[in-house]
Structures are given as structure tokens and as C-alpha cells.
C-alpha atoms as a PDB file:
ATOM      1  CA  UNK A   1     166.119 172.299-153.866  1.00  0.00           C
ATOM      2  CA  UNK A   2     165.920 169.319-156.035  1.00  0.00           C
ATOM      3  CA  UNK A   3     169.156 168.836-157.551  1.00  0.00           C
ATOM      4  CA  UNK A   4     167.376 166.830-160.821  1.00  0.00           C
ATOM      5  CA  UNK A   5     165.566 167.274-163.502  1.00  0.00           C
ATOM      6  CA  UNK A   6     162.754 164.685-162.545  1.00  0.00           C
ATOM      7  CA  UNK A   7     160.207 167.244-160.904  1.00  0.00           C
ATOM      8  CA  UNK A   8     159.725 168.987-164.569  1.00  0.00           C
ATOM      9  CA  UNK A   9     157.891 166.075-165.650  1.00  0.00           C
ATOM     10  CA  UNK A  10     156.228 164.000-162.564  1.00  0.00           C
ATOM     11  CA  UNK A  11     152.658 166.469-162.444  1.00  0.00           C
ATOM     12  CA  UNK A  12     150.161 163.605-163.812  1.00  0.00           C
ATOM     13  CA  UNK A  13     151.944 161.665-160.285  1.00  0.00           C
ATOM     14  CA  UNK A  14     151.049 164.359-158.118  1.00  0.00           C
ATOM     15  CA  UNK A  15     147.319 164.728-158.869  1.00  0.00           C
ATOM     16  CA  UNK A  16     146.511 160.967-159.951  1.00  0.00           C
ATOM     17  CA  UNK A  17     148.561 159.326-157.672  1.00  0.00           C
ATOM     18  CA  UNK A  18     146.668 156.904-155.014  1.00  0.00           C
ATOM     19  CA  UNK A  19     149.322 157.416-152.180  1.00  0.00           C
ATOM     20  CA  UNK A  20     151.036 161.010-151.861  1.00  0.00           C
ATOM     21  CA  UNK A  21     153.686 159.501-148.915  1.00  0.00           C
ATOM     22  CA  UNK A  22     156.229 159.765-152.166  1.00  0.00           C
ATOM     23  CA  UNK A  23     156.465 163.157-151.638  1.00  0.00           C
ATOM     24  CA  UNK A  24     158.195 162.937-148.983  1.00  0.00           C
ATOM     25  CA  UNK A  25     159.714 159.799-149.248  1.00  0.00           C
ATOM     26  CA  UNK A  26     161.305 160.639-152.517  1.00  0.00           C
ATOM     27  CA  UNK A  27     161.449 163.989-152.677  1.00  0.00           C
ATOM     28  CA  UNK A  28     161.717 165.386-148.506  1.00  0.00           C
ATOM     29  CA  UNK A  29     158.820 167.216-148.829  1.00  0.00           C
ATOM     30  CA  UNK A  30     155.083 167.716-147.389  1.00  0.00           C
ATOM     31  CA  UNK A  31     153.614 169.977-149.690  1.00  0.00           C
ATOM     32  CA  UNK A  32     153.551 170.497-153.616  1.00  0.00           C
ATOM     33  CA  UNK A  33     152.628 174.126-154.903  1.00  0.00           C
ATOM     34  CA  UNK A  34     152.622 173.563-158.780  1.00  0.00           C
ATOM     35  CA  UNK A  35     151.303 175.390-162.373  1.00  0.00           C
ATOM     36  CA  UNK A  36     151.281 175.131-165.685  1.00  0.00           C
ATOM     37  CA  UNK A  37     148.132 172.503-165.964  1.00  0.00           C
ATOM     38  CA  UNK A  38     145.283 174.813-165.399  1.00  0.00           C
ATOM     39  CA  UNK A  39     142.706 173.882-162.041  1.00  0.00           C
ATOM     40  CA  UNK A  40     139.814 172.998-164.972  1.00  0.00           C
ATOM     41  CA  UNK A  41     142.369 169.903-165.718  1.00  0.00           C
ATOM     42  CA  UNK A  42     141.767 168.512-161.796  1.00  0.00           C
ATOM     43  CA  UNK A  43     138.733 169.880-160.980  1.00  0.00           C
ATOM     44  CA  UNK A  44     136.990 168.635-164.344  1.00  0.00           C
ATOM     45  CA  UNK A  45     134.872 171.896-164.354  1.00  0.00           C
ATOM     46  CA  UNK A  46     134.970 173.458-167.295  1.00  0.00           C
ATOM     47  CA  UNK A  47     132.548 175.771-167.017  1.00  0.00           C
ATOM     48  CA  UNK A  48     133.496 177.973-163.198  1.00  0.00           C
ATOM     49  CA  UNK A  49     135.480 180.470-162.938  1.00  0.00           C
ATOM     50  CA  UNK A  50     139.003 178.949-162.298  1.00  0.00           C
ATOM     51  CA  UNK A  51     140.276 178.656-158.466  1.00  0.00           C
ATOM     52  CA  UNK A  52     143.170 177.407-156.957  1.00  0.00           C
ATOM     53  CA  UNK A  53     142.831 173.602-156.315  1.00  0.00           C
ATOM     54  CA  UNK A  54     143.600 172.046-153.554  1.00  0.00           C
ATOM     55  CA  UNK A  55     144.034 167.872-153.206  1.00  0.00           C
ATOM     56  CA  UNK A  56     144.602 165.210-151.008  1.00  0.00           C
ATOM     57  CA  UNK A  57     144.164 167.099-148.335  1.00  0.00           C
ATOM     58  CA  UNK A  58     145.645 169.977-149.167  1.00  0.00           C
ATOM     59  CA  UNK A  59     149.437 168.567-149.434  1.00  0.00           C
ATOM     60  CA  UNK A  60     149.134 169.406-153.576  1.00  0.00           C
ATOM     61  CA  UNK A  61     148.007 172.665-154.390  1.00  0.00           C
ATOM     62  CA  UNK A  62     147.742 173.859-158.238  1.00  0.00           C
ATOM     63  CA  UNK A  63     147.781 177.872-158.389  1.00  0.00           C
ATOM     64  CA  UNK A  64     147.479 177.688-162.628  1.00  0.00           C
ATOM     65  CA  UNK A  65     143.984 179.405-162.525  1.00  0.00           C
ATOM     66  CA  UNK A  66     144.398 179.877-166.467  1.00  0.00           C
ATOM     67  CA  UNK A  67     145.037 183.823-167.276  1.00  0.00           C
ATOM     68  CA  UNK A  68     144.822 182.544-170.821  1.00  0.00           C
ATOM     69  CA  UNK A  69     140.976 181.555-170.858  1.00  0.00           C
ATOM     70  CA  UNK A  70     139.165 184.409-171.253  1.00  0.00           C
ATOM     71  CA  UNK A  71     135.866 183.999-169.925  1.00  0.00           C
ATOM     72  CA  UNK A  72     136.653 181.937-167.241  1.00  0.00           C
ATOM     73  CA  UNK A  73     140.405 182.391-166.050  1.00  0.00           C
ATOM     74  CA  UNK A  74     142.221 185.203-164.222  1.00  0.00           C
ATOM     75  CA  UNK A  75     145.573 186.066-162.170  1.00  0.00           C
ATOM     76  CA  UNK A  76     145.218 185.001-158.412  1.00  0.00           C
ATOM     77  CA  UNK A  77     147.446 185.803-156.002  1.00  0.00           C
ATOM     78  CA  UNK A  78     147.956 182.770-153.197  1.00  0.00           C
ATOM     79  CA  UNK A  79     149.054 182.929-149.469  1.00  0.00           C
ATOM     80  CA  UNK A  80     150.541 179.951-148.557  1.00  0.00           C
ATOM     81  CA  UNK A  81     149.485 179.195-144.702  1.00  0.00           C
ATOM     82  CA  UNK A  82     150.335 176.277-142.148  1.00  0.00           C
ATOM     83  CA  UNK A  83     148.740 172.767-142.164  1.00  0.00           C
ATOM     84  CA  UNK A  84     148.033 172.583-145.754  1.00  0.00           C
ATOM     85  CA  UNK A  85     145.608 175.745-145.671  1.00  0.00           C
ATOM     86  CA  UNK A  86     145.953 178.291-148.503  1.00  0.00           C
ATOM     87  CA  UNK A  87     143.847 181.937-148.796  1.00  0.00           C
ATOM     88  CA  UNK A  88     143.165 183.862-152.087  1.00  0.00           C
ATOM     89  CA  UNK A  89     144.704 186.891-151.534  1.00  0.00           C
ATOM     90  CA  UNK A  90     143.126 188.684-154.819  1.00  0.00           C
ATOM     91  CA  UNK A  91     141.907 187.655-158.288  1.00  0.00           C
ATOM     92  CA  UNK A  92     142.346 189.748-161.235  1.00  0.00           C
END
């Protein structure tokens, strides 16, 4: 567990940043599960249904898939899976 209170406000590093190796050399860690910026702010779609988004290969992986956009968002339940992999379990 992080014992700071830097990880509340590093996001825009994790999905803009050029070399993800900070991860672990900052923080210990391989993988990033995150929320609260909605997949449509990554992906740049605006117009899909909202998925779980996987980047840079798969070590960041943003589960927000926006339950508060109607048309377009909905409650998805993730299994987290070796090497970087990740299956929808359901959508609601």
C-alpha cells in the first residue's frame, strides 16, 4: 500500500506518460487498475458504448466505464488475469 497521498492525483501520468518503467520504479508496481476518468477520456470515442481500457500494453487498465452516461455507459464487472490480460465478466 502506498503510504502517501501522491497516487490521488498522478492519473493524467499514467495514461499520457511516454515511459510507464515509473511504475515500478517509483511506486513497486507492474500494473495500475484505476477509475474515476471515464474510458471515453483515453479512448477519445465518444460515441461506443464504454469498455474497460486497456494501455501500454496492458500494465494501465481504467475500469470507469461511466454508469453516469446514459446512453452509452454501464456497470462492468472486471477479472483481473495474469500478464496484463483482463476479461469482462458482465456489463449492466
Amino acid at each position: 500500500l502506498i503510504s502517501t497521498n501522491d497516487h490521488l492525483w498522478i492519473r493524467n501520468q499514467f495514461y499520457e506518460c511516454k515511459n510507464i518503467d515509473f511504475l515500478k520504479s517509483n511506486y513497486g508496481v507492474d500494473r495500475v487498475i484505476f477509475g474515476h476518468t471515464p474510458t471515453r477520456y483515453i479512448t477519445k470515442n465518444d460515441n461506443e458504448k464504454m469498455n474497460p481500457a486497456s494501455i501500454h500494453g496492458g500494465r494501465l487498465l481504467c475500469i470507469d466505464t461511466g454508469t453516469n452516461y446514459r446512453d452509452i455507459g454501464s456497470v462492468t464487472i472486471v477479472e483481473i488475469l495474469p500478464d496484463f490480460k483482463y476479461r469482462i465478466a458482465a456489463q449492466i
